[in-house]
C-alpha atoms as a PDB file:
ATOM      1  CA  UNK A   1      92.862 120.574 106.017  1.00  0.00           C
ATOM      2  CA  UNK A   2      90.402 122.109 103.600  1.00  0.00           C
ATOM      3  CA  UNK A   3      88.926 120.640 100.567  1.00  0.00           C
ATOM      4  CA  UNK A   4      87.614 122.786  97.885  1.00  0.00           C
ATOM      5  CA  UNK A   5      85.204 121.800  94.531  1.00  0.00           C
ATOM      6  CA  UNK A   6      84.841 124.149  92.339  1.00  0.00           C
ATOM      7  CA  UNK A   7      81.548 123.515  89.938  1.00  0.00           C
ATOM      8  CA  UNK A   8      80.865 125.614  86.955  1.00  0.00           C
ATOM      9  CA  UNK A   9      77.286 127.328  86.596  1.00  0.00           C
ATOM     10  CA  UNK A  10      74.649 124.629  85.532  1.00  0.00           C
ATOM     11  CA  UNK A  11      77.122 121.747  86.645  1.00  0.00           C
ATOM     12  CA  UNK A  12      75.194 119.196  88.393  1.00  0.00           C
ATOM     13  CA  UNK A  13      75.557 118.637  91.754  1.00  0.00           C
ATOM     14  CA  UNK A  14      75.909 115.061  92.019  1.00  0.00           C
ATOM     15  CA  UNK A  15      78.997 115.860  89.720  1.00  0.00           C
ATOM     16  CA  UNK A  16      80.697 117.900  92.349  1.00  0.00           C
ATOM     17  CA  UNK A  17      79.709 115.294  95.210  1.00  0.00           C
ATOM     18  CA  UNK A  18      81.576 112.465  93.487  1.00  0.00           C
ATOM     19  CA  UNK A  19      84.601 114.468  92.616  1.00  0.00           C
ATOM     20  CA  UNK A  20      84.745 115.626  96.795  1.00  0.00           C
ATOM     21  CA  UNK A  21      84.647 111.845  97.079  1.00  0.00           C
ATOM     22  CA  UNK A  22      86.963 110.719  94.839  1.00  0.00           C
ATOM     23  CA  UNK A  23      89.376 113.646  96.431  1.00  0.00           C
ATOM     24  CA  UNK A  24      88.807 112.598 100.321  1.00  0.00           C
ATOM     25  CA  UNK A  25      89.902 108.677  99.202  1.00  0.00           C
ATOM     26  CA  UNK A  26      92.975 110.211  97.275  1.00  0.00           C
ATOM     27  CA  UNK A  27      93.831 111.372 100.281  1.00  0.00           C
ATOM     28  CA  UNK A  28      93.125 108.981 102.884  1.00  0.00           C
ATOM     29  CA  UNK A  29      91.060 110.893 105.081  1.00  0.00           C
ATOM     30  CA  UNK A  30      88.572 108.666 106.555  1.00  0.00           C
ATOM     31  CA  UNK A  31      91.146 106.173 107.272  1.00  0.00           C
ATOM     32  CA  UNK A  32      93.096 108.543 109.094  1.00  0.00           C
ATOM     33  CA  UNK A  33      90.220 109.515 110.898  1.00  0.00           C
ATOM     34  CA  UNK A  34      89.097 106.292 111.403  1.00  0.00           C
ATOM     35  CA  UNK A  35      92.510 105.188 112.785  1.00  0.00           C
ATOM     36  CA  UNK A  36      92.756 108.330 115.217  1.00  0.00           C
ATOM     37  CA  UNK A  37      89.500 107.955 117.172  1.00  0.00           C
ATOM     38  CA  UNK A  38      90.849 105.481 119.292  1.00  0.00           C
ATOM     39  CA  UNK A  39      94.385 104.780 120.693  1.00  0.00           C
ATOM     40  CA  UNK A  40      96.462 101.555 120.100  1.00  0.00           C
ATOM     41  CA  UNK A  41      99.089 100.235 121.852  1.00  0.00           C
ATOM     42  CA  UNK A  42     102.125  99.425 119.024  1.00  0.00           C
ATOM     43  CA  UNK A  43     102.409  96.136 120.857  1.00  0.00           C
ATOM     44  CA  UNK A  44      99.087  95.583 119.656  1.00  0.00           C
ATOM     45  CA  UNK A  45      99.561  97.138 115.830  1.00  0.00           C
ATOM     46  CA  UNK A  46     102.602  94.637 115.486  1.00  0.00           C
ATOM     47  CA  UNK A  47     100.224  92.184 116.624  1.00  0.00           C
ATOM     48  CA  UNK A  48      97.457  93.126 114.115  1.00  0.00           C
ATOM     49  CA  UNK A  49      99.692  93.458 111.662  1.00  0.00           C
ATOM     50  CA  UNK A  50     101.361  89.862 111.847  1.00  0.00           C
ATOM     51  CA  UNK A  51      97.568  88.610 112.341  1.00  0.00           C
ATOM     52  CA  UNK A  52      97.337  90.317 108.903  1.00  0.00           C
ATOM     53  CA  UNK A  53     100.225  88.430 106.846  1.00  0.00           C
ATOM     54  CA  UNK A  54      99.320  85.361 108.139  1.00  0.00           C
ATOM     55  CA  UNK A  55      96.063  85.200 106.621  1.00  0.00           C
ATOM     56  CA  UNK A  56      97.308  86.411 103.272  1.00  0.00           C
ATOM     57  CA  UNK A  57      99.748  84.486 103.202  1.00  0.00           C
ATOM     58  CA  UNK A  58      97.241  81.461 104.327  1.00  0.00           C
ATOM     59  CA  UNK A  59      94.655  82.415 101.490  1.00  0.00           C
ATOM     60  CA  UNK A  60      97.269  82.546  98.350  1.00  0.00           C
ATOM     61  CA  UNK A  61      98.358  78.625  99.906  1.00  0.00           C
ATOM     62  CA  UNK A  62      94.393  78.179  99.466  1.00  0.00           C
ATOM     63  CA  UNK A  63      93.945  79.624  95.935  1.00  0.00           C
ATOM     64  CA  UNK A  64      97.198  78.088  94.997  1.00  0.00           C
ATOM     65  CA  UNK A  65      96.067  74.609  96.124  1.00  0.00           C
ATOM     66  CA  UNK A  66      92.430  75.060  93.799  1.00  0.00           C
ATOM     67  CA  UNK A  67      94.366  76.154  90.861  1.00  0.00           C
END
């Protein structure tokens, strides 16, 4: 996949930098990276992800308690 800023002549380049940034998070890509270094079993996703809605689901109880 290629990414391409364009900058106009006399543009900063700390301009362009941030718009390359803001375009790599539009698209996900160092999550998908991230998440392709390593293999995981889906036994262990469905794991992580239950892990994962139990502790949201735990801190709204929490906040809803204080509130």
């Amino acid at each position: 996949m290629k990414l391409i800023t364009f900058i106009k002549e006399g543009e900063n380049i700390e301009k362009a930098l941030k718009i390359y940034k803001n375009k790599i998070n539009k698209l996900n890509l160092i999550k998908k990276i991230k998440n392709n270094l390593q293999y995981i079993k889906p036994s262990k996703l469905r794991r992580i992800k239950k892990m994962k809605k139990k502790f949201i689901i735990k801190k709204k109880i929490n906040n809803y308690e204080y509130n």
